[in-house]
N, C-alpha and C. Protein backbone atom coordinates (compact mmCIF):
# COMPACT_ATOMS: atom_id res chain seq x y z
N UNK A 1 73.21 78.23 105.36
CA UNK A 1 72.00 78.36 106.14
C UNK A 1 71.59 79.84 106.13
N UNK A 2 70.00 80.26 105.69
CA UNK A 2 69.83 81.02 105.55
C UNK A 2 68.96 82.19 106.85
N UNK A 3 69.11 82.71 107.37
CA UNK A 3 68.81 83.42 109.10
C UNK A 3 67.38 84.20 108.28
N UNK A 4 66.30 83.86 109.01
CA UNK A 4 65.17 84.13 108.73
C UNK A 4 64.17 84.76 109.82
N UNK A 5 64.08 86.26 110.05
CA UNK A 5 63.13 86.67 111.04
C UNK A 5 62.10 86.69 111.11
N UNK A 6 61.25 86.31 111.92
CA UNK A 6 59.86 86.31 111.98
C UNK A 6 59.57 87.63 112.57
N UNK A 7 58.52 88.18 112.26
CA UNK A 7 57.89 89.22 112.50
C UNK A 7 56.79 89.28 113.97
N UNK A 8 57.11 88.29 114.20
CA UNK A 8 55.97 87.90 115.09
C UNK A 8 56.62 87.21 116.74
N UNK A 9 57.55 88.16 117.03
CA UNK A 9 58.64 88.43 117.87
C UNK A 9 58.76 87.09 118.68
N UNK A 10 60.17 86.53 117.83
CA UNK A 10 60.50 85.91 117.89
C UNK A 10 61.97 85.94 118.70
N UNK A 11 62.29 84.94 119.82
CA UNK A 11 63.36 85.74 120.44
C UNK A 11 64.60 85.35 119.66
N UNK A 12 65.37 84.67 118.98
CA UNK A 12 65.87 84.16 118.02
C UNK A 12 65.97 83.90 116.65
N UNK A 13 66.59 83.94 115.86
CA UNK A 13 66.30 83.66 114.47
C UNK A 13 66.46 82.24 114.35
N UNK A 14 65.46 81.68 113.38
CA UNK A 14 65.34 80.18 113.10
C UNK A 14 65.94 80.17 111.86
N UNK A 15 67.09 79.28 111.89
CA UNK A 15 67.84 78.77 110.64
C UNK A 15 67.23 78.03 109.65
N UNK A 16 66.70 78.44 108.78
CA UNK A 16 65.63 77.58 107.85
C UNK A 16 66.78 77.47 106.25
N UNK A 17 66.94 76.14 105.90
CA UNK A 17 67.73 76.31 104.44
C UNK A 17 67.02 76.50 103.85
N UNK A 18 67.74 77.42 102.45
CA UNK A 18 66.85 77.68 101.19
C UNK A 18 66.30 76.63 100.58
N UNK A 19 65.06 77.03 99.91
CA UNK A 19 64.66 75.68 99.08
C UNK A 19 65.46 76.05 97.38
N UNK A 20 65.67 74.72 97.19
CA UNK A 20 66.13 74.59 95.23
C UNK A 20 64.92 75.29 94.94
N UNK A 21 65.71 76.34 93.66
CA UNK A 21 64.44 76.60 93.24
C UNK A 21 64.13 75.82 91.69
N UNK A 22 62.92 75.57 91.09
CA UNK A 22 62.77 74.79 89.99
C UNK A 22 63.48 76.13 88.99
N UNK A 23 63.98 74.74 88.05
CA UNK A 23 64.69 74.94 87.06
C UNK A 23 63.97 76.32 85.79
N UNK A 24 62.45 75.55 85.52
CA UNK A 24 61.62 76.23 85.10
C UNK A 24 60.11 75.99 85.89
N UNK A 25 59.61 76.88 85.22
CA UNK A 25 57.69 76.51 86.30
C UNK A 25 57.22 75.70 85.58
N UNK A 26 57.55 75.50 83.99
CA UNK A 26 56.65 74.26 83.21
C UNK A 26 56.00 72.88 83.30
N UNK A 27 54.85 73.22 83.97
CA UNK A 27 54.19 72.00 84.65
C UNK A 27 54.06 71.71 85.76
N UNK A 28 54.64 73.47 86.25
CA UNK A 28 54.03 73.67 87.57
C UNK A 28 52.90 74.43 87.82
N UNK A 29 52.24 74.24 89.42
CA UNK A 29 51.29 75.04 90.04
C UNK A 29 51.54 76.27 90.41
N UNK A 30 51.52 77.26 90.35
CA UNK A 30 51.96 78.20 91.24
C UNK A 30 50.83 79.48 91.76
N UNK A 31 51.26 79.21 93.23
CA UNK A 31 50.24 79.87 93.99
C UNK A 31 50.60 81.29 93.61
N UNK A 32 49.09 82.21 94.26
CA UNK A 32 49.44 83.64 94.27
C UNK A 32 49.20 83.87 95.80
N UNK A 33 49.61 84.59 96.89
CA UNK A 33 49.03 84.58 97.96
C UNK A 33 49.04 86.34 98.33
N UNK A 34 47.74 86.25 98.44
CA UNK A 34 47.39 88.09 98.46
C UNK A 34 47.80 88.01 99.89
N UNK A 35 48.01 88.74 100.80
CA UNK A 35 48.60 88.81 102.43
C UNK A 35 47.61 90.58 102.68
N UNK A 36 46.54 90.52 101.67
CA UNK A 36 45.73 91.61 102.42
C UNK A 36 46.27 93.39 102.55
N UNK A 37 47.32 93.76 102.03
CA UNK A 37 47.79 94.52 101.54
C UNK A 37 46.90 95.65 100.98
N UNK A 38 46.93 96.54 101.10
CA UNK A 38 46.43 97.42 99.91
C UNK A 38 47.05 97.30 98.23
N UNK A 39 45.99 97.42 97.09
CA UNK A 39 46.81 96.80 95.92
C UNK A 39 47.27 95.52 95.43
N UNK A 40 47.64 95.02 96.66
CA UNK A 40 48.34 93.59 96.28
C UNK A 40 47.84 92.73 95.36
N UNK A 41 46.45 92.68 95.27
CA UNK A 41 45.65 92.05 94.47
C UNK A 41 45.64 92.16 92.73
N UNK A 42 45.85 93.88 93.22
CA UNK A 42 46.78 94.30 91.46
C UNK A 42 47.65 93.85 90.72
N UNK A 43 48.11 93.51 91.96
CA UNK A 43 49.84 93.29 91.55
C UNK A 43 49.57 91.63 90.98
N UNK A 44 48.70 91.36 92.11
CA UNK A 44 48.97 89.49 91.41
C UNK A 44 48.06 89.37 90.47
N UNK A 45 47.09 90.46 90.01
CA UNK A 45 46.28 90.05 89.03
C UNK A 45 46.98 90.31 87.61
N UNK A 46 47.98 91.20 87.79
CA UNK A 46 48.93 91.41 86.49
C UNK A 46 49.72 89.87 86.66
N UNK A 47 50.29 89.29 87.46
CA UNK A 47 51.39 88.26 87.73
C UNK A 47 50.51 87.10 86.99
N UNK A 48 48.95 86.72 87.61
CA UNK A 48 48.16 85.96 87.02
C UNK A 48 48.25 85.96 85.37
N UNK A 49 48.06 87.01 85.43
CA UNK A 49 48.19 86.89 83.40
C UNK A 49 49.07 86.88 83.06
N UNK A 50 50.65 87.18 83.28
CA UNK A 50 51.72 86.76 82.65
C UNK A 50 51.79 85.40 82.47
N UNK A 51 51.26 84.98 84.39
CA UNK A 51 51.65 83.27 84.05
C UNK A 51 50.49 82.68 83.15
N UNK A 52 49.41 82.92 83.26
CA UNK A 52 48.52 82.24 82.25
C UNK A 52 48.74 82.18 80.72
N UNK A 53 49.44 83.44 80.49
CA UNK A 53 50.03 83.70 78.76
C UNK A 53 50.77 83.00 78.89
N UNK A 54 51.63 82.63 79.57
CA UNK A 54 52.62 81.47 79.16
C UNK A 54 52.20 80.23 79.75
N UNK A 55 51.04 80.04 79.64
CA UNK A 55 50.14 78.21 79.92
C UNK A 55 50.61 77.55 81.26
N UNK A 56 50.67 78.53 82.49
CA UNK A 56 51.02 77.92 83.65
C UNK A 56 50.00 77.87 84.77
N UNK A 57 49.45 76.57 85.15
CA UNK A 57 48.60 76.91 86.28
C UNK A 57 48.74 77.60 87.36
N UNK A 58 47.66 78.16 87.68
CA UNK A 58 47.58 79.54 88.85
C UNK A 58 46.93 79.17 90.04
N UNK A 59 46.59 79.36 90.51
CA UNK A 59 45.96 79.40 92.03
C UNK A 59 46.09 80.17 92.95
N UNK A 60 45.08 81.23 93.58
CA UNK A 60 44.69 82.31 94.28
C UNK A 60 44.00 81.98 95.54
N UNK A 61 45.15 82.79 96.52
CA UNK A 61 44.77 82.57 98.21
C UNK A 61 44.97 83.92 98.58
N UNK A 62 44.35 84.16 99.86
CA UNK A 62 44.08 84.97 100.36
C UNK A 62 44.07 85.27 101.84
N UNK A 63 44.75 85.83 102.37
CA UNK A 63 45.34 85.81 104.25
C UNK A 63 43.86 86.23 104.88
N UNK A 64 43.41 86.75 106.00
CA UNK A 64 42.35 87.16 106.19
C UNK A 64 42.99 88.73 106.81
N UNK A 65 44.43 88.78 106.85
CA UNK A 65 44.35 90.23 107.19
C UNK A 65 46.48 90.03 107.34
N UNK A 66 46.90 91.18 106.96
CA UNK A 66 48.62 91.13 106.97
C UNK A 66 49.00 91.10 108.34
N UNK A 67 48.08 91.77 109.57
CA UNK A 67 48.71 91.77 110.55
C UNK A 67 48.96 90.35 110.92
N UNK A 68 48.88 89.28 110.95
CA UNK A 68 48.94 87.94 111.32
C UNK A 68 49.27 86.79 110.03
N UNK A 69 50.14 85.85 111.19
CA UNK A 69 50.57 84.58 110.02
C UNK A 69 49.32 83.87 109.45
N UNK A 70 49.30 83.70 107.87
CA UNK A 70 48.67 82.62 107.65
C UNK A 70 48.03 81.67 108.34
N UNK A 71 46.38 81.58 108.40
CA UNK A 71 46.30 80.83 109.27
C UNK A 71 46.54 78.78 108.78
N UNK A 72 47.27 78.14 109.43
CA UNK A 72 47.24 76.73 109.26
C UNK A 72 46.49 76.05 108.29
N UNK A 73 45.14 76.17 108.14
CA UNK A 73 44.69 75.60 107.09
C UNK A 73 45.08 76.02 105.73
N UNK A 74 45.17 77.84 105.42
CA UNK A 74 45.59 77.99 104.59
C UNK A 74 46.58 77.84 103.98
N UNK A 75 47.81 77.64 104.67
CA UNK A 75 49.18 77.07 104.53
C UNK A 75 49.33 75.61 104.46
N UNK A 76 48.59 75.03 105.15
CA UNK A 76 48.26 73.30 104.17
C UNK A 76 47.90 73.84 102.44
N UNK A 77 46.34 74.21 102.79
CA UNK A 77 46.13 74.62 101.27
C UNK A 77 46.80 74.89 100.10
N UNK A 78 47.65 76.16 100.70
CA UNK A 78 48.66 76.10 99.34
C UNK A 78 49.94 74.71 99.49
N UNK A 79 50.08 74.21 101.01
CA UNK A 79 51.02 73.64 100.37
C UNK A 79 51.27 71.91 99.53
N UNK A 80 49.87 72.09 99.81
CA UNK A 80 48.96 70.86 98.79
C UNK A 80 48.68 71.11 97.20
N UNK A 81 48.28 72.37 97.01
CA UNK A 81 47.67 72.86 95.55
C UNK A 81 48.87 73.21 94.84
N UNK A 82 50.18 73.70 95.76
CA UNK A 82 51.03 74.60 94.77
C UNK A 82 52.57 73.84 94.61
N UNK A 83 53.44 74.28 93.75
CA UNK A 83 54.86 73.81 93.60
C UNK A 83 55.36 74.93 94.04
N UNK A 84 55.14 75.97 93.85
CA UNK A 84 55.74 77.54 94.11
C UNK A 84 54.72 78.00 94.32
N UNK A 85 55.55 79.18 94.76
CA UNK A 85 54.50 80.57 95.46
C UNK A 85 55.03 81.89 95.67
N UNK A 86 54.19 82.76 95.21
CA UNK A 86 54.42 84.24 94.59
C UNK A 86 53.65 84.79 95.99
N UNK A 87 54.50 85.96 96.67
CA UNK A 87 53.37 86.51 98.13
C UNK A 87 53.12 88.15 97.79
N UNK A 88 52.60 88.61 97.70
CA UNK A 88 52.12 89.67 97.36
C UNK A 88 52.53 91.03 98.49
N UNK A 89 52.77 91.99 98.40
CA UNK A 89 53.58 92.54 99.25
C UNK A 89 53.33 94.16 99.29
N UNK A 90 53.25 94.01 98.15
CA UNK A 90 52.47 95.46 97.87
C UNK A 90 51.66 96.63 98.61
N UNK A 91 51.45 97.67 98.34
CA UNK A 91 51.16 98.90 99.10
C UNK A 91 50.23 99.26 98.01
């Protein structure tokens, strides 16, 4: 079990297990999720074209600002559109 802090002061840590990760992405979706960062967008726009050179679908989301969680719809969103997901983190 993997101890996972939320940033968003939490009085406890929530035990969340790791997910399997896929074997390969081939014939997967995989999200990009900018989190509003300065740059970050750089960063996944280089990540975008690696995965596209190697023929993998992409899909691009966008937080409305880092200080705050994802809001709900958008976290359905990706977790409807995507198999994986790349979060952007960058400075």
């Amino acid at each position: 079990m993997t101890k996972v802090l939320d940033p968003t002061n939490e009085a406890t840590p929530a035990d969340i297990p790791r997910v399997t990760r896929p074997e390969s992405l081939d014939g997967l979706t995989v999200g990009l999720l900018d989190i509003s960062k300065p740059r970050g967008d750089r960063f996944l726009d280089r990540i975008e074209e690696r995965l596209v050179e190697r023929g993998l679908r992409v899909e691009r989301f966008r937080k409305p600002t880092f200080t705050k969680p994802a809001p709900v719809d958008l976290r359905h969103e990706i977790a409807t559109k995507c198999d994986v997901v790349i979060e952007a983190l960058a400075d």
